[in-house]
PDB file of N, CA and C in Angstrom:
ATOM      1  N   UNK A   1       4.632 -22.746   9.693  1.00  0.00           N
ATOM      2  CA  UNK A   1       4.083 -21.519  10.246  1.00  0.00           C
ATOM      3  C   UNK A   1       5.142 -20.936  11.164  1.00  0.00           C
ATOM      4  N   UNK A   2       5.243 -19.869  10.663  1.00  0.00           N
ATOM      5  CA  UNK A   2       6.400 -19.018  12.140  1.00  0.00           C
ATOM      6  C   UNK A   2       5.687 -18.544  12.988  1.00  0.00           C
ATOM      7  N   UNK A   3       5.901 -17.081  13.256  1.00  0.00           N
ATOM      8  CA  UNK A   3       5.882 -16.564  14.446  1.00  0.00           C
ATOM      9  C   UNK A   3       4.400 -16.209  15.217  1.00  0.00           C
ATOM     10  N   UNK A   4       3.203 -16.796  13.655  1.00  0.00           N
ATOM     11  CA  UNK A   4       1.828 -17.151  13.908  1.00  0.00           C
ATOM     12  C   UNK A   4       1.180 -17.574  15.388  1.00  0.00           C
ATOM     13  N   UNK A   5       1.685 -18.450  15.484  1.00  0.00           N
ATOM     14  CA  UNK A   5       1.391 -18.922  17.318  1.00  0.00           C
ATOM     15  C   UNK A   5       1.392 -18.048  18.154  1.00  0.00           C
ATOM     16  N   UNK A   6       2.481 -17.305  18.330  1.00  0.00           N
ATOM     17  CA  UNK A   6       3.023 -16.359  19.175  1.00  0.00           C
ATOM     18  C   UNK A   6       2.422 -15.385  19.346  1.00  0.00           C
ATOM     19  N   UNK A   7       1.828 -14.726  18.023  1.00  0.00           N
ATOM     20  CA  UNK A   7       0.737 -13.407  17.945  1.00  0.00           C
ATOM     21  C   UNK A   7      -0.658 -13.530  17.794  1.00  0.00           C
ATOM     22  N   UNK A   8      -1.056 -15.097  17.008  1.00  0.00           N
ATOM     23  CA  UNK A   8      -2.137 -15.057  17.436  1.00  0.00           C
ATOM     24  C   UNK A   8      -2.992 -15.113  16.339  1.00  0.00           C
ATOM     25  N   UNK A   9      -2.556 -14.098  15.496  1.00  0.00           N
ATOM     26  CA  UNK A   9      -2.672 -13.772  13.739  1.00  0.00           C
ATOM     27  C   UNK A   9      -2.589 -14.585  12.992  1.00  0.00           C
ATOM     28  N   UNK A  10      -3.181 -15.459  12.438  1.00  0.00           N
ATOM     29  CA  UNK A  10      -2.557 -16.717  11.543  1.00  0.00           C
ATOM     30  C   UNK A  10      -3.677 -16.317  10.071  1.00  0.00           C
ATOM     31  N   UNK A  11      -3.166 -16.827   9.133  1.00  0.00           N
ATOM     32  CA  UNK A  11      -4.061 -17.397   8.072  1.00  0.00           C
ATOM     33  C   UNK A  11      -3.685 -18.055   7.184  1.00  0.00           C
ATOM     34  N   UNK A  12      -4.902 -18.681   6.232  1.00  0.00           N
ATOM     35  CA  UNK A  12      -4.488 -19.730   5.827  1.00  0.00           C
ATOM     36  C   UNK A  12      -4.417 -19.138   4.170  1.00  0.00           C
ATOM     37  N   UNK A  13      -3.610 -19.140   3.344  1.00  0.00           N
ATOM     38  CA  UNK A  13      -2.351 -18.538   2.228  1.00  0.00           C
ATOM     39  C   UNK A  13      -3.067 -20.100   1.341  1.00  0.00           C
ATOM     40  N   UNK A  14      -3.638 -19.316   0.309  1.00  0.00           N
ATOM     41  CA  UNK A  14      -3.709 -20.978  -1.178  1.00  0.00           C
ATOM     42  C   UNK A  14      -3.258 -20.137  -2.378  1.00  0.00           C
ATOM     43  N   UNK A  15      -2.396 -21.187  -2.858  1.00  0.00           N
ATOM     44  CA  UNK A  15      -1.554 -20.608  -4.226  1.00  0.00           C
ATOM     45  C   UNK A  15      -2.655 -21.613  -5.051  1.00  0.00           C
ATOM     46  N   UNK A  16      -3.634 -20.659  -5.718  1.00  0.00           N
ATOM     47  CA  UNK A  16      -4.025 -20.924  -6.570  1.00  0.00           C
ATOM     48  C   UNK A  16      -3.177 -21.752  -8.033  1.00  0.00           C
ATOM     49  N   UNK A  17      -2.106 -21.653  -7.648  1.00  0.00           N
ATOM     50  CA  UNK A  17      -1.230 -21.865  -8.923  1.00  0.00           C
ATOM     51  C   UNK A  17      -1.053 -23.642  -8.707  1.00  0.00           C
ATOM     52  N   UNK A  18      -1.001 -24.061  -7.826  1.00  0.00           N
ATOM     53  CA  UNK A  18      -1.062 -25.238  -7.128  1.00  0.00           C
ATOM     54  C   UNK A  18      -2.094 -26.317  -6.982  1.00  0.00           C
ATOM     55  N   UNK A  19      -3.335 -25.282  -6.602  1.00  0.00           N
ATOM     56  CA  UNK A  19      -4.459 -25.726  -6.824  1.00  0.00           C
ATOM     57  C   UNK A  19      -5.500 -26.244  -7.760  1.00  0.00           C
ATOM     58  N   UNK A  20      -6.208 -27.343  -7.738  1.00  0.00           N
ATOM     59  CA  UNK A  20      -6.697 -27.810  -9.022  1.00  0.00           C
ATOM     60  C   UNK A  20      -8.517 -28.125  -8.868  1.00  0.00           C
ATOM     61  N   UNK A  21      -8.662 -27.283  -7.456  1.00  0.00           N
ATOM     62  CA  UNK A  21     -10.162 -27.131  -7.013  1.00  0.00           C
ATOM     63  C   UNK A  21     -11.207 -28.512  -6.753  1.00  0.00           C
ATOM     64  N   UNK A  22      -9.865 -29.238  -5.881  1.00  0.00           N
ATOM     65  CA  UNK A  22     -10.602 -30.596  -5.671  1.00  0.00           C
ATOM     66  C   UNK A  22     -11.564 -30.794  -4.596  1.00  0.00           C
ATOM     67  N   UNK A  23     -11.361 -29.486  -3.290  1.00  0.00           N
ATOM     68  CA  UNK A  23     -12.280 -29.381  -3.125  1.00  0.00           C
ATOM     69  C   UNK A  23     -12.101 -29.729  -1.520  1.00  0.00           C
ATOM     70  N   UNK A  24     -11.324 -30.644  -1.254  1.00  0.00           N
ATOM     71  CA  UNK A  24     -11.132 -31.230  -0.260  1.00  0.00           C
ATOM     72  C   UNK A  24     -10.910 -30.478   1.193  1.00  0.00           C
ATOM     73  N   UNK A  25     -10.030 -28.906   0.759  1.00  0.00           N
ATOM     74  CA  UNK A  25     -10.174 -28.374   1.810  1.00  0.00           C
ATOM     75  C   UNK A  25     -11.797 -27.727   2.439  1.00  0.00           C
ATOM     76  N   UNK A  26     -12.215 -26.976   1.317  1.00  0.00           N
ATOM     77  CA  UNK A  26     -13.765 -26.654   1.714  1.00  0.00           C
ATOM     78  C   UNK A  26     -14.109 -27.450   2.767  1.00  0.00           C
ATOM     79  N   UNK A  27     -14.139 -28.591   2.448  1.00  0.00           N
ATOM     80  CA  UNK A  27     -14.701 -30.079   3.303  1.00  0.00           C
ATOM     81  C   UNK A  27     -14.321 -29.639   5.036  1.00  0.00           C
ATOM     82  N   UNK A  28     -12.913 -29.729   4.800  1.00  0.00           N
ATOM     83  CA  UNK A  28     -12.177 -29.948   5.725  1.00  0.00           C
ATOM     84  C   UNK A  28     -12.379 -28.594   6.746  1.00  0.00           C
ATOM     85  N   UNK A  29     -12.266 -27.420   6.165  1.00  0.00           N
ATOM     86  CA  UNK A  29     -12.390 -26.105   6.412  1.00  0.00           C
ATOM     87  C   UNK A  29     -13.209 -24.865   6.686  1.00  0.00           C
ATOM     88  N   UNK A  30     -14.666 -25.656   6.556  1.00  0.00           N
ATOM     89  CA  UNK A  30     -16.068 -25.609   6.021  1.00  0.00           C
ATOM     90  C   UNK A  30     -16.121 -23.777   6.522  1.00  0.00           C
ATOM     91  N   UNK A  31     -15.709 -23.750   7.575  1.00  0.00           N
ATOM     92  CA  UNK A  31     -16.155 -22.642   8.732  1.00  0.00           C
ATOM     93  C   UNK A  31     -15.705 -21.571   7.627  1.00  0.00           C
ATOM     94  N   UNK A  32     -14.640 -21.702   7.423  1.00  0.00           N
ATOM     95  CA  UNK A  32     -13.943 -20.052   6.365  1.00  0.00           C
ATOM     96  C   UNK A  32     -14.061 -20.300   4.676  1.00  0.00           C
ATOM     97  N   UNK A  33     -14.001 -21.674   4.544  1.00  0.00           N
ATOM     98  CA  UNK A  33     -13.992 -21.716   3.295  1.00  0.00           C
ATOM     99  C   UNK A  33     -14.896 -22.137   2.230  1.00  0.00           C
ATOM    100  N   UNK A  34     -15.434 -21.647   1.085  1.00  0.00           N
ATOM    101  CA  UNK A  34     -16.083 -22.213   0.385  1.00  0.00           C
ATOM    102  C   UNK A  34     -15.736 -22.303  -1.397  1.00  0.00           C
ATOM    103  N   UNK A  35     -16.647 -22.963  -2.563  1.00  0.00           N
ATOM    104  CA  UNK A  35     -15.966 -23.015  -3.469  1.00  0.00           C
ATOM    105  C   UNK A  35     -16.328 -21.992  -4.056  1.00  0.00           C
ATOM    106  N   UNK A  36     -15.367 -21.441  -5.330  1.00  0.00           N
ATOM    107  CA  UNK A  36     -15.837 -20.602  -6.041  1.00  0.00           C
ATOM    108  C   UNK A  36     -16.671 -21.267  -7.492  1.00  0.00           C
ATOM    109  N   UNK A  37     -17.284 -21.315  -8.554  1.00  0.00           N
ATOM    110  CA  UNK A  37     -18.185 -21.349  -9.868  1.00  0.00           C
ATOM    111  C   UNK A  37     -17.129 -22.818 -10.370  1.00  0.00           C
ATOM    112  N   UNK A  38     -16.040 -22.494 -10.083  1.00  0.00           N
ATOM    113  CA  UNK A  38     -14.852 -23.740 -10.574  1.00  0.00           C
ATOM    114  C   UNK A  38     -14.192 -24.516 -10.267  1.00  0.00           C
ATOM    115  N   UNK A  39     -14.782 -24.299  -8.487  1.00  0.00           N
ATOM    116  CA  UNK A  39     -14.577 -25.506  -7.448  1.00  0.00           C
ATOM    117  C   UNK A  39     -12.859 -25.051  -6.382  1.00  0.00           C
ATOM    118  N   UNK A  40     -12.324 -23.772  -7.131  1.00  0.00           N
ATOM    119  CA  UNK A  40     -11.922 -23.199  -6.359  1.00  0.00           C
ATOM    120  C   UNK A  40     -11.834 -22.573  -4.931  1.00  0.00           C
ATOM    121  N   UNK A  41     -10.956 -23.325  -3.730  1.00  0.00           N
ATOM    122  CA  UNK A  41     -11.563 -22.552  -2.246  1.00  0.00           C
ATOM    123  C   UNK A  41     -11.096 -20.809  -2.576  1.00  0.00           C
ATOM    124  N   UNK A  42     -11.981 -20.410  -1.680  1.00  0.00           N
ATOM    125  CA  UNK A  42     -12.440 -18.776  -1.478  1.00  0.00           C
ATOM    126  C   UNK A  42     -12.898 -18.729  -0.074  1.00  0.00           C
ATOM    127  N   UNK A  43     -12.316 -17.232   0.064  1.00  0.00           N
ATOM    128  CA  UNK A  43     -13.085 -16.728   1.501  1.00  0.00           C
ATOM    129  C   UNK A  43     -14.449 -16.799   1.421  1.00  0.00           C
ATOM    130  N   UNK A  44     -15.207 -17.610   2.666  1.00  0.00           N
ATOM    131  CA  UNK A  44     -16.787 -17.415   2.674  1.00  0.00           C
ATOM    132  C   UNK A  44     -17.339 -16.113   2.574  1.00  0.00           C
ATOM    133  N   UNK A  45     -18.157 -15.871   1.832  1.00  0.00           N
ATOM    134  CA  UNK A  45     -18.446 -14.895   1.612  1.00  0.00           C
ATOM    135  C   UNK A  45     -19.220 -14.067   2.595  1.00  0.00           C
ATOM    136  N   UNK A  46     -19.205 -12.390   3.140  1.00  0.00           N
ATOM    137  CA  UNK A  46     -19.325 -11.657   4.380  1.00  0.00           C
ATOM    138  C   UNK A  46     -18.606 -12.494   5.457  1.00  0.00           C
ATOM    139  N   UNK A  47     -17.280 -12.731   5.094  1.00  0.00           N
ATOM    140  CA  UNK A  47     -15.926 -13.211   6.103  1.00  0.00           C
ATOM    141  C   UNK A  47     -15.266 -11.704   6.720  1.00  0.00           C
ATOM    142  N   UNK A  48     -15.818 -11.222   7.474  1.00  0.00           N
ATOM    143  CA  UNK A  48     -14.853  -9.481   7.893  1.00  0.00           C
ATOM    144  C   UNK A  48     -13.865  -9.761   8.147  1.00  0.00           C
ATOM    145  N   UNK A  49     -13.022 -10.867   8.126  1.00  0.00           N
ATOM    146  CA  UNK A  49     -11.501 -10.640   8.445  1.00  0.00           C
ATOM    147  C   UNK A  49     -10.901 -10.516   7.134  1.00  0.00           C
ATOM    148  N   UNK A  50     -11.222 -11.041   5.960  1.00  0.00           N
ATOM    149  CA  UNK A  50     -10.943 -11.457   4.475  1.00  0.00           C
ATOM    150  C   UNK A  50     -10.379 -10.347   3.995  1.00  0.00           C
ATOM    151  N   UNK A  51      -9.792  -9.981   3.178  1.00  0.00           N
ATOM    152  CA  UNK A  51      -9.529  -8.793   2.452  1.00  0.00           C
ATOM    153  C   UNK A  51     -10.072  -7.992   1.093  1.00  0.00           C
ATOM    154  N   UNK A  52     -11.022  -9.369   0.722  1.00  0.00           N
ATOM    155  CA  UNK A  52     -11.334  -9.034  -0.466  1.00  0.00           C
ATOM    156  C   UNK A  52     -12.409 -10.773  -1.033  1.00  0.00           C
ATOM    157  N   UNK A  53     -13.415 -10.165  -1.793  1.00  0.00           N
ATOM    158  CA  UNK A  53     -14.062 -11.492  -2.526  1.00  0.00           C
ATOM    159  C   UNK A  53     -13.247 -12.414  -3.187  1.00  0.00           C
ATOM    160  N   UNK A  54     -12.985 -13.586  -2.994  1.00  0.00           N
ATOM    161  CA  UNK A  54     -11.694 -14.461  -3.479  1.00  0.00           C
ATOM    162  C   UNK A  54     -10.710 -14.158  -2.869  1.00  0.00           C
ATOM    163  N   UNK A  55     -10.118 -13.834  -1.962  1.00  0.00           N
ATOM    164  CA  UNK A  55      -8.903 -13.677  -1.345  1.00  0.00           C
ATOM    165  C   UNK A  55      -7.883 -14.647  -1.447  1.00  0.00           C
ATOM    166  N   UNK A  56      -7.002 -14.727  -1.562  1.00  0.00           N
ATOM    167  CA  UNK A  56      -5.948 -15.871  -1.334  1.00  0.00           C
ATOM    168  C   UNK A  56      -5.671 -16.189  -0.147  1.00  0.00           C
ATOM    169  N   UNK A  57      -5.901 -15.156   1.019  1.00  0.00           N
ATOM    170  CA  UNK A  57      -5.452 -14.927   2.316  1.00  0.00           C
ATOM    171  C   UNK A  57      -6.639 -14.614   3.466  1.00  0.00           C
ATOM    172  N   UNK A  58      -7.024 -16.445   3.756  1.00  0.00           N
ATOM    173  CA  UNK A  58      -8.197 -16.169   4.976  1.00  0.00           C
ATOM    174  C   UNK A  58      -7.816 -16.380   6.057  1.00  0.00           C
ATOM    175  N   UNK A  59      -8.494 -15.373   7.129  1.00  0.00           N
ATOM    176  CA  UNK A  59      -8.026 -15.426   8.442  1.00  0.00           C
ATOM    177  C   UNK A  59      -8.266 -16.648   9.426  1.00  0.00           C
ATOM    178  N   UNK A  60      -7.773 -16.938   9.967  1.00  0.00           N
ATOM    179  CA  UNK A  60      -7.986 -18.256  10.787  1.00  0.00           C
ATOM    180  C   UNK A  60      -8.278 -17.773  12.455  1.00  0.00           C
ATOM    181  N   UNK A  61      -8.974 -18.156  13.030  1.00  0.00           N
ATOM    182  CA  UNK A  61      -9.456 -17.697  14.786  1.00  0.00           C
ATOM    183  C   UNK A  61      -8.822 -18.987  15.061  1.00  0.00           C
ATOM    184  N   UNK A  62      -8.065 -18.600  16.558  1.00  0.00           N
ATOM    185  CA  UNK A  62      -7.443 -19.316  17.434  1.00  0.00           C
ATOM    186  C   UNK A  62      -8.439 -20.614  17.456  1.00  0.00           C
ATOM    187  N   UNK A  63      -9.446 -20.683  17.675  1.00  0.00           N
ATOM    188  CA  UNK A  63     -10.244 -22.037  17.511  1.00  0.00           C
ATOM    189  C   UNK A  63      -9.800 -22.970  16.220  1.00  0.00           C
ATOM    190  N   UNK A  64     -10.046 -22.166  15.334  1.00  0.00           N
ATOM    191  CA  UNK A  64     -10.156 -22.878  13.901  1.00  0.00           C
ATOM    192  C   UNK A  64      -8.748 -23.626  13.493  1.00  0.00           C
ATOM    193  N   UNK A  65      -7.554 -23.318  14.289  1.00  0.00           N
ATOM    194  CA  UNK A  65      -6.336 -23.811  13.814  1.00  0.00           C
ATOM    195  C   UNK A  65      -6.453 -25.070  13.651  1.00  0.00           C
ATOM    196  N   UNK A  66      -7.159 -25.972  13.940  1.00  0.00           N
ATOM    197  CA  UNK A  66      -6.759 -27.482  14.510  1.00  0.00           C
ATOM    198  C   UNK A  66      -7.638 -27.837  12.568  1.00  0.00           C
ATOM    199  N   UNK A  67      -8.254 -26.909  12.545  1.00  0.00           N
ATOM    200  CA  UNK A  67      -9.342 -27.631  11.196  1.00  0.00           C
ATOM    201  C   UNK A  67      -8.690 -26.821  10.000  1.00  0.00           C
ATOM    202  N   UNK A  68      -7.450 -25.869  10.109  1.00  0.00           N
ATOM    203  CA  UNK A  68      -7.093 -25.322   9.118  1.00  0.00           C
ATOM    204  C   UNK A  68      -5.820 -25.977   9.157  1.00  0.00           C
ATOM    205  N   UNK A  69      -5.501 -26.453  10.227  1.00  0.00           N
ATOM    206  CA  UNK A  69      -4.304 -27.366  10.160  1.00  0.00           C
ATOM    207  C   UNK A  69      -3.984 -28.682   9.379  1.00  0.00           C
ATOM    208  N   UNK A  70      -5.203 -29.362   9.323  1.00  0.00           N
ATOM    209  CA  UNK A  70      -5.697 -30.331   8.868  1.00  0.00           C
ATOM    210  C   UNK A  70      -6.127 -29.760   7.349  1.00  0.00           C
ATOM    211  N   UNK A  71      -6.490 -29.159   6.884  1.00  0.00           N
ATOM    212  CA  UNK A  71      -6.768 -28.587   5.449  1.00  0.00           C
ATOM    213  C   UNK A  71      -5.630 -28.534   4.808  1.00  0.00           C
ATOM    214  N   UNK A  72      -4.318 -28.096   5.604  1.00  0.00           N
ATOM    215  CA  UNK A  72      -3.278 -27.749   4.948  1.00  0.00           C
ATOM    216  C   UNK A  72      -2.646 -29.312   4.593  1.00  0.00           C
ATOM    217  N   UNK A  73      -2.883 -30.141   5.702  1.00  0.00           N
ATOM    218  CA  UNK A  73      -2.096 -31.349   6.065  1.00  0.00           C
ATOM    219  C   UNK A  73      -2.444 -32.658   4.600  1.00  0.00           C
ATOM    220  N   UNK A  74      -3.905 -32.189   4.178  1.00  0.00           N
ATOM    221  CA  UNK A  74      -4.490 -33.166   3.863  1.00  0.00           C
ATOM    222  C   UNK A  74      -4.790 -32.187   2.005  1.00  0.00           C
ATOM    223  N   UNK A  75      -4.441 -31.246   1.843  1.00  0.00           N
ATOM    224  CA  UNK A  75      -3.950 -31.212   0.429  1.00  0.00           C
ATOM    225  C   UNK A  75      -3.729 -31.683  -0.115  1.00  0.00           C
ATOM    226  N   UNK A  76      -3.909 -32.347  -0.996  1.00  0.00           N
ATOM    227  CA  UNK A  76      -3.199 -33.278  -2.012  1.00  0.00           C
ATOM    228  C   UNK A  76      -2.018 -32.394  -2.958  1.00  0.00           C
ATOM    229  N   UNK A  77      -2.085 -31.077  -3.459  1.00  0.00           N
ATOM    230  CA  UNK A  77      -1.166 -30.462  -4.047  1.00  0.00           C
ATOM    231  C   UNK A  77      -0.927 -29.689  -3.447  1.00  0.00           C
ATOM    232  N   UNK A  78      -0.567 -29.736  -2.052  1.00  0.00           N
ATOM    233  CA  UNK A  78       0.302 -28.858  -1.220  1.00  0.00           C
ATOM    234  C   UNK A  78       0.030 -27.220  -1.713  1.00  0.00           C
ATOM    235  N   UNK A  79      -1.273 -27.092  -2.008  1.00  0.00           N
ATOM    236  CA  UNK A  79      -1.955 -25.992  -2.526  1.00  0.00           C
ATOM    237  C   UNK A  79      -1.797 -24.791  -0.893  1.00  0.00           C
ATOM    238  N   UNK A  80      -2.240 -25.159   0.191  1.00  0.00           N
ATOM    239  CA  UNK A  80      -2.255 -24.426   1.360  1.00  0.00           C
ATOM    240  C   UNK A  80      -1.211 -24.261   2.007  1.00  0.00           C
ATOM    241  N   UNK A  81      -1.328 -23.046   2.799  1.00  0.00           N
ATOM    242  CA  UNK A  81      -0.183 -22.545   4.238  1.00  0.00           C
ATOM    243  C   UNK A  81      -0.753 -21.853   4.863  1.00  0.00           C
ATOM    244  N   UNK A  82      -0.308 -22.280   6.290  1.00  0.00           N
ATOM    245  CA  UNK A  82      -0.745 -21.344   7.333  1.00  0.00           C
ATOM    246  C   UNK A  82       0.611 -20.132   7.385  1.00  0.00           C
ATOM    247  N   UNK A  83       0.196 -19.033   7.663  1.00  0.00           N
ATOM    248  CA  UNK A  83       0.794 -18.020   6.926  1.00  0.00           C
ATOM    249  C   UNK A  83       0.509 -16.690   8.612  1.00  0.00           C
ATOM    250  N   UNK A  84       1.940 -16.273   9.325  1.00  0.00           N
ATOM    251  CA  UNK A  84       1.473 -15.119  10.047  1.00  0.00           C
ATOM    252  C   UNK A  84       1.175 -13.521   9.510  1.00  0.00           C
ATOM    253  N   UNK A  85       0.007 -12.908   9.852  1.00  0.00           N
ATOM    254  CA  UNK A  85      -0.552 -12.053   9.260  1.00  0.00           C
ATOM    255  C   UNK A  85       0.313 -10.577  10.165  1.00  0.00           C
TER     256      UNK A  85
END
């Protein structure tokens, strides 16, 4: 993560391409994330920071870093990033 800290702005970035919808972050991430029909994580749905239904790119609140940190950490296919917005 760069300059994320600093501004405040963070989110958490999944390359679907990577991903194989095991599921583990949901778990881990519960607050922003949930699965999609194929076990795919997705923005929870009525998320107002999100950009869109399925987003690739959910926003993270200064609280939530420590549990999106850990989502990223505990990937098994290095599917996640915390990402400055």
């Amino acid at each position: 993560m760069s300059g994320g800290a600093a501004t405040g702005d963070v989110s958490l970035h999944v390359d679907w391409t990577r991903c194989r919808g095991r599921g583990l972050c949901t778990e881990l991430f519960a607050e922003r994330l949930e699965r999609d029909e194929w076990g795919y994580p997705i923005a929870r749905a009525g998320d107002p920071g999100a950009s869109g239904a399925g987003t690739r790119d959910v926003p993270v609140r200064p609280h939530e870093r420590a549990a999106a940190a850990d989502a990223v950490a505990m990937c098994p296919l290095q599917a996640l990033r915390l990402v400055e917005r």
